[in-house]
C-alpha atoms as a PDB file:
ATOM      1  CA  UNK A   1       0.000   0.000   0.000  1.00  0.00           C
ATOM      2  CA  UNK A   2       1.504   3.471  -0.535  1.00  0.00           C
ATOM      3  CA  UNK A   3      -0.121   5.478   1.525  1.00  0.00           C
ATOM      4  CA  UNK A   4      -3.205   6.341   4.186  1.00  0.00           C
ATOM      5  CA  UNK A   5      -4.059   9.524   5.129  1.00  0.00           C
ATOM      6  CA  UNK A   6      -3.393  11.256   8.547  1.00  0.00           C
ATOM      7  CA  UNK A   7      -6.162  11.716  10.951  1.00  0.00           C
ATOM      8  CA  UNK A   8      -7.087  15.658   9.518  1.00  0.00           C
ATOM      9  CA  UNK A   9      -6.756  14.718   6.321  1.00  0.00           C
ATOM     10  CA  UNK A  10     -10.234  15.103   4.961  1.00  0.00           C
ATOM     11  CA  UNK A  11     -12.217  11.680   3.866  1.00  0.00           C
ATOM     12  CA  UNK A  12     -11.789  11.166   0.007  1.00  0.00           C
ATOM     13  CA  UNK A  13     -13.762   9.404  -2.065  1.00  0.00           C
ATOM     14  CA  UNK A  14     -13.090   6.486  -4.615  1.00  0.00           C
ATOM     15  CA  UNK A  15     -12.989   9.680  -7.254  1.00  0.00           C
ATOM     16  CA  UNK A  16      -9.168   9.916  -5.464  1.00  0.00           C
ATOM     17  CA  UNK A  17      -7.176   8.829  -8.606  1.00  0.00           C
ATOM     18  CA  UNK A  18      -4.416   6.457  -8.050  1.00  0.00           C
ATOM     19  CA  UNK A  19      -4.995   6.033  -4.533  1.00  0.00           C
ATOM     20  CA  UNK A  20      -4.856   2.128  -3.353  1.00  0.00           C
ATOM     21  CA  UNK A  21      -7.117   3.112  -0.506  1.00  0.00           C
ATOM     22  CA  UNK A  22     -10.047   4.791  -2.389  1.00  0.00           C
ATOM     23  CA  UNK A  23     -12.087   1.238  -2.594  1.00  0.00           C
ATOM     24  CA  UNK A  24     -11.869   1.089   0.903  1.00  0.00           C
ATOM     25  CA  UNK A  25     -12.719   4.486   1.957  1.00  0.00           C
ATOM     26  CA  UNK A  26     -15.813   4.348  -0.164  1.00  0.00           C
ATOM     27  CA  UNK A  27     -16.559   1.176   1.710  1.00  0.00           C
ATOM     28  CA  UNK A  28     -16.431   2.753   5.114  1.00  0.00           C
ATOM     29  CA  UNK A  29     -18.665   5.487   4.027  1.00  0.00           C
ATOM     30  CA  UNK A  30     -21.027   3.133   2.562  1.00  0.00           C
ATOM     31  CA  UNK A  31     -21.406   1.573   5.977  1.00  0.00           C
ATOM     32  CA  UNK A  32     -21.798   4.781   7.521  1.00  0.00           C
ATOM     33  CA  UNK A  33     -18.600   5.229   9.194  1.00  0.00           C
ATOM     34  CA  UNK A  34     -18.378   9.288   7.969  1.00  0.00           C
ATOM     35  CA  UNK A  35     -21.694   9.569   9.895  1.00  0.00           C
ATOM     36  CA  UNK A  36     -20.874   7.732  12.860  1.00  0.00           C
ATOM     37  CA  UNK A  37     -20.201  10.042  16.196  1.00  0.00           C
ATOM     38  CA  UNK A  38     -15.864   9.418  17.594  1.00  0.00           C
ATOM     39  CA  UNK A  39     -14.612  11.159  20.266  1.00  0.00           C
ATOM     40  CA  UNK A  40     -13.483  13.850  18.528  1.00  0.00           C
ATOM     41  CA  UNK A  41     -15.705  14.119  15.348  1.00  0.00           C
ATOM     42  CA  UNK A  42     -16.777  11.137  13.367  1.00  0.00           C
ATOM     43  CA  UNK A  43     -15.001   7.432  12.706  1.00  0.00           C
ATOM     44  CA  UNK A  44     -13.798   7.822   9.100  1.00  0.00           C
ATOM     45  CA  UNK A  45     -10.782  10.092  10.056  1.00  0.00           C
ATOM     46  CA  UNK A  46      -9.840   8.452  13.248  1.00  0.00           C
ATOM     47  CA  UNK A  47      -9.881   4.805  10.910  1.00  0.00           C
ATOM     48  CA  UNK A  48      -7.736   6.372   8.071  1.00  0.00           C
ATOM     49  CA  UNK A  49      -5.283   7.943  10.789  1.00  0.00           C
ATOM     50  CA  UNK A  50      -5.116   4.498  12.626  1.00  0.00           C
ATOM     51  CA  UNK A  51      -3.844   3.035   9.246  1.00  0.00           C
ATOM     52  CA  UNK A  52      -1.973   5.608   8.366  1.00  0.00           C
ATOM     53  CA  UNK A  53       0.159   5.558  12.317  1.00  0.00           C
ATOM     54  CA  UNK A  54       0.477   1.362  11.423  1.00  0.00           C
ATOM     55  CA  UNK A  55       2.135   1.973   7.989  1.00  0.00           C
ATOM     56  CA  UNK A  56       4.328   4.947   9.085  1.00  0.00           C
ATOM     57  CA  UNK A  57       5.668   2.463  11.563  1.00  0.00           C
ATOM     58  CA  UNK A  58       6.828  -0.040   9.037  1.00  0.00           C
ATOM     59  CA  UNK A  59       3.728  -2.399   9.484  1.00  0.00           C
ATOM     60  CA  UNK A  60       2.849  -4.847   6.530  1.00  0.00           C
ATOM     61  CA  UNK A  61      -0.373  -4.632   4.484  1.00  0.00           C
ATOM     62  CA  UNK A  62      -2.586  -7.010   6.986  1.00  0.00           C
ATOM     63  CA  UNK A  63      -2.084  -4.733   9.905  1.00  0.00           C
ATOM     64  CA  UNK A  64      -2.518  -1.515   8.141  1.00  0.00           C
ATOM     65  CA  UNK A  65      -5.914  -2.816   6.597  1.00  0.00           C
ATOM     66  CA  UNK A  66      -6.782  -4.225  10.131  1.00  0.00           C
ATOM     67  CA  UNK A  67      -6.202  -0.650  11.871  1.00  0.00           C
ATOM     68  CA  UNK A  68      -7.920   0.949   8.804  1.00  0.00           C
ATOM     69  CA  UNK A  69     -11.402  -1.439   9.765  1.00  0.00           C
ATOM     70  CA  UNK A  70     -10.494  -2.162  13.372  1.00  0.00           C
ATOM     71  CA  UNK A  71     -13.690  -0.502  14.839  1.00  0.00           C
ATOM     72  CA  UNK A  72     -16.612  -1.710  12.204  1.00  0.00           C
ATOM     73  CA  UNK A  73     -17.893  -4.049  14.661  1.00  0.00           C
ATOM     74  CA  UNK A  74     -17.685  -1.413  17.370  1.00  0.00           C
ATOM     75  CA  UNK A  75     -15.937  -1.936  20.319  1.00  0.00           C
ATOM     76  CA  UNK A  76     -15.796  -0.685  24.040  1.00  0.00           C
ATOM     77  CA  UNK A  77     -15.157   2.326  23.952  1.00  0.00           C
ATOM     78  CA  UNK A  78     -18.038   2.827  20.938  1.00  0.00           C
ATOM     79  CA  UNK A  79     -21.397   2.191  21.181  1.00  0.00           C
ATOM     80  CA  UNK A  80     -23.127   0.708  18.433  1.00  0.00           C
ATOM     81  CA  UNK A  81     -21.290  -1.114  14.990  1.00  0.00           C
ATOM     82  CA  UNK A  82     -20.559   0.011  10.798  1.00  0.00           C
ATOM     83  CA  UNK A  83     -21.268  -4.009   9.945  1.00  0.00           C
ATOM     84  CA  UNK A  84     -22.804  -6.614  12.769  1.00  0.00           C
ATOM     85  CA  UNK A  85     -21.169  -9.757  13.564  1.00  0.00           C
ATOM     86  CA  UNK A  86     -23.258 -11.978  11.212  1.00  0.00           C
ATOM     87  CA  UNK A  87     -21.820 -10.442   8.404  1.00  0.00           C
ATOM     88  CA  UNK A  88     -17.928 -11.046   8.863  1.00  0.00           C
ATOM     89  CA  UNK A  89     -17.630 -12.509   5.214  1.00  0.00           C
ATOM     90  CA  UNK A  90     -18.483  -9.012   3.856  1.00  0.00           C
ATOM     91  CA  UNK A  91     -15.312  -7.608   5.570  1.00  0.00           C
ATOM     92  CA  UNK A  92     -13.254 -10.543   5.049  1.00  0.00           C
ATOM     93  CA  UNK A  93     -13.964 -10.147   1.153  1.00  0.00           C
ATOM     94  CA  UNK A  94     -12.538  -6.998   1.305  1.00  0.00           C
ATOM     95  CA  UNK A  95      -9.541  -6.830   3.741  1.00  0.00           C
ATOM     96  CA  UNK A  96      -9.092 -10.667   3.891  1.00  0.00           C
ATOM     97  CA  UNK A  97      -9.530 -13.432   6.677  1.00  0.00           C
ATOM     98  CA  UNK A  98      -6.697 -12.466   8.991  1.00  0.00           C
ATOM     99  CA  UNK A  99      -7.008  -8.736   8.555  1.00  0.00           C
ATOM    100  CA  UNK A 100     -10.461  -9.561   9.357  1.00  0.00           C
ATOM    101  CA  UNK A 101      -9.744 -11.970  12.031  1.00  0.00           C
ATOM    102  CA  UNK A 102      -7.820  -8.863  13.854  1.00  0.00           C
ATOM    103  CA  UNK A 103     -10.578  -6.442  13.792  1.00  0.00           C
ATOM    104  CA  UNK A 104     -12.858  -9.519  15.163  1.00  0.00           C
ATOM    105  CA  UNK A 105     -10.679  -9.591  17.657  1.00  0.00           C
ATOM    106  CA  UNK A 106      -9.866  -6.045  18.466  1.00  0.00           C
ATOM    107  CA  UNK A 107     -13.652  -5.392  18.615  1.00  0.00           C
ATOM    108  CA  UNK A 108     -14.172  -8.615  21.281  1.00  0.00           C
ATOM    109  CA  UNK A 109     -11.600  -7.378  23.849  1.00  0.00           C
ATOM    110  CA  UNK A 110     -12.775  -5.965  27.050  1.00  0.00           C
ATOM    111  CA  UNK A 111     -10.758  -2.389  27.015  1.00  0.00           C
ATOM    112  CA  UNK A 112     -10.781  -2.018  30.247  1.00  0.00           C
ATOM    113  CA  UNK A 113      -9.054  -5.394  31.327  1.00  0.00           C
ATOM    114  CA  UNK A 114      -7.037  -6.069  28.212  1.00  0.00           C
ATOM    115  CA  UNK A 115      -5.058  -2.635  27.413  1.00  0.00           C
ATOM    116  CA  UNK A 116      -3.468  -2.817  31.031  1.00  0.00           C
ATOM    117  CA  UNK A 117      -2.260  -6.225  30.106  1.00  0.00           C
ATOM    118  CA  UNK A 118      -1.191  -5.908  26.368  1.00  0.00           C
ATOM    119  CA  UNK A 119      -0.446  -9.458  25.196  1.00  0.00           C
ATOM    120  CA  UNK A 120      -3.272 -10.896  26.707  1.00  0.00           C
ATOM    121  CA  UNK A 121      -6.669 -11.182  26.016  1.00  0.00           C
ATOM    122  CA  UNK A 122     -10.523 -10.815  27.821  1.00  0.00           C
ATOM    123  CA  UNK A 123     -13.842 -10.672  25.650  1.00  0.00           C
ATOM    124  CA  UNK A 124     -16.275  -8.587  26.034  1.00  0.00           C
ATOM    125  CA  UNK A 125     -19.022 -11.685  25.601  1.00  0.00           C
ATOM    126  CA  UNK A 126     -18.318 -15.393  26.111  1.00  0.00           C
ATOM    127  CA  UNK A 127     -19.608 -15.974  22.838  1.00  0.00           C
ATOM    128  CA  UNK A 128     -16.439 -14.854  21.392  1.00  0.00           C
ATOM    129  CA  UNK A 129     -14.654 -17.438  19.291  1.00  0.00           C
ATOM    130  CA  UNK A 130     -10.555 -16.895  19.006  1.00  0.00           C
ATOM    131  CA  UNK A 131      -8.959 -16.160  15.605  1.00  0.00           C
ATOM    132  CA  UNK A 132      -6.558 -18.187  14.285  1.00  0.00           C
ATOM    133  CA  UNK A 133      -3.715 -18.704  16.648  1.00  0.00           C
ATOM    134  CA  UNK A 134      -1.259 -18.589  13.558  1.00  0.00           C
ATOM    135  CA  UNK A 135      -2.537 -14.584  12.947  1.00  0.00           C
ATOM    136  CA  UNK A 136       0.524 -12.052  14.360  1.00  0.00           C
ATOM    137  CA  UNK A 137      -1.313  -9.354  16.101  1.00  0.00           C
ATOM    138  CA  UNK A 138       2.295  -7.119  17.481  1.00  0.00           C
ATOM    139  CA  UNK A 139       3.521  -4.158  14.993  1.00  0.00           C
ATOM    140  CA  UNK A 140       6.770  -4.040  14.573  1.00  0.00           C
ATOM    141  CA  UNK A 141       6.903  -1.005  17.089  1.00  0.00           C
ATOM    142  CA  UNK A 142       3.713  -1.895  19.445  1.00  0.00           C
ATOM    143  CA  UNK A 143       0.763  -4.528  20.004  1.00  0.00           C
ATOM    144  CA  UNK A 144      -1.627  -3.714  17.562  1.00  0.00           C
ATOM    145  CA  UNK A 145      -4.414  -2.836  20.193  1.00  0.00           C
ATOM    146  CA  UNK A 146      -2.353  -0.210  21.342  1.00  0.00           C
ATOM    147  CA  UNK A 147      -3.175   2.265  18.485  1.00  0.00           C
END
């Protein structure tokens, strides 16, 4: 991938020619994620600038695409969800299974337990099923739940 966008970059469009990310960013808007209330404004910039942090650190494609669609299932520290559960195969057909099987993941940890104990893991529901134990969830500079 060459490039994401910071988090103040503005959201672009598929129309953005030449950029890798375009298909995905139209995705995310699709699904709502420019509408959905963040912290600080709505989820589409804070997903491109998670991305965008993963491949400035060195990161390979996988994690990048994971950060960019790590909240569409929501998570704890977001109500509500871009895409439900049920319909995992929709985001797996676009970022692939273990991209996919991160932001599963990401979005089933319990915040409050699991960030003071990076490397570990506690889900928010016992229905949670783990990924594949083969999938490498560190960055090469930090565990990916710590973006």
């Amino acid at each position: 991938m060459n490039r994401a966008p910071g988090p103040d970059a503005p959201h672009r469009t598929a129309a953005a020619a030449g950029d890798p990310w375009a298909g995905h960013y139209e995705r995310l808007t699709t699904m709502g994620a420019g509408e959905f209330v963040h912290v600080v404004g709505t989820l589409a910039p804070h997903l491109q600038g998670t991305a965008a942090l993963l491949e400035r650190w060195g990161n390979r494609e996988t994690l990048c695409l994971a950060g960019l669609y790590h909240a569409v299932y929501g998570t704890a520290g977001i109500h509500g969800a871009l895409v439900s559960h049920e319909r995992r195969s929709l985001i797996a057909d676009a970022i692939g299974t273990e991209a996919e099987a991160i932001v599963y993941l990401y979005g089933a940890c319990d915040r409050d337990a699991f960030h003071p104990r990076i490397g570990t893991a506690h889900a928010r529901s016992s229905s949670i099923v783990s990924p594949d134990p083969s999938i490498r969830l560190r960055s090469r500079r930090s565990p990916i739940f710590a973006s």
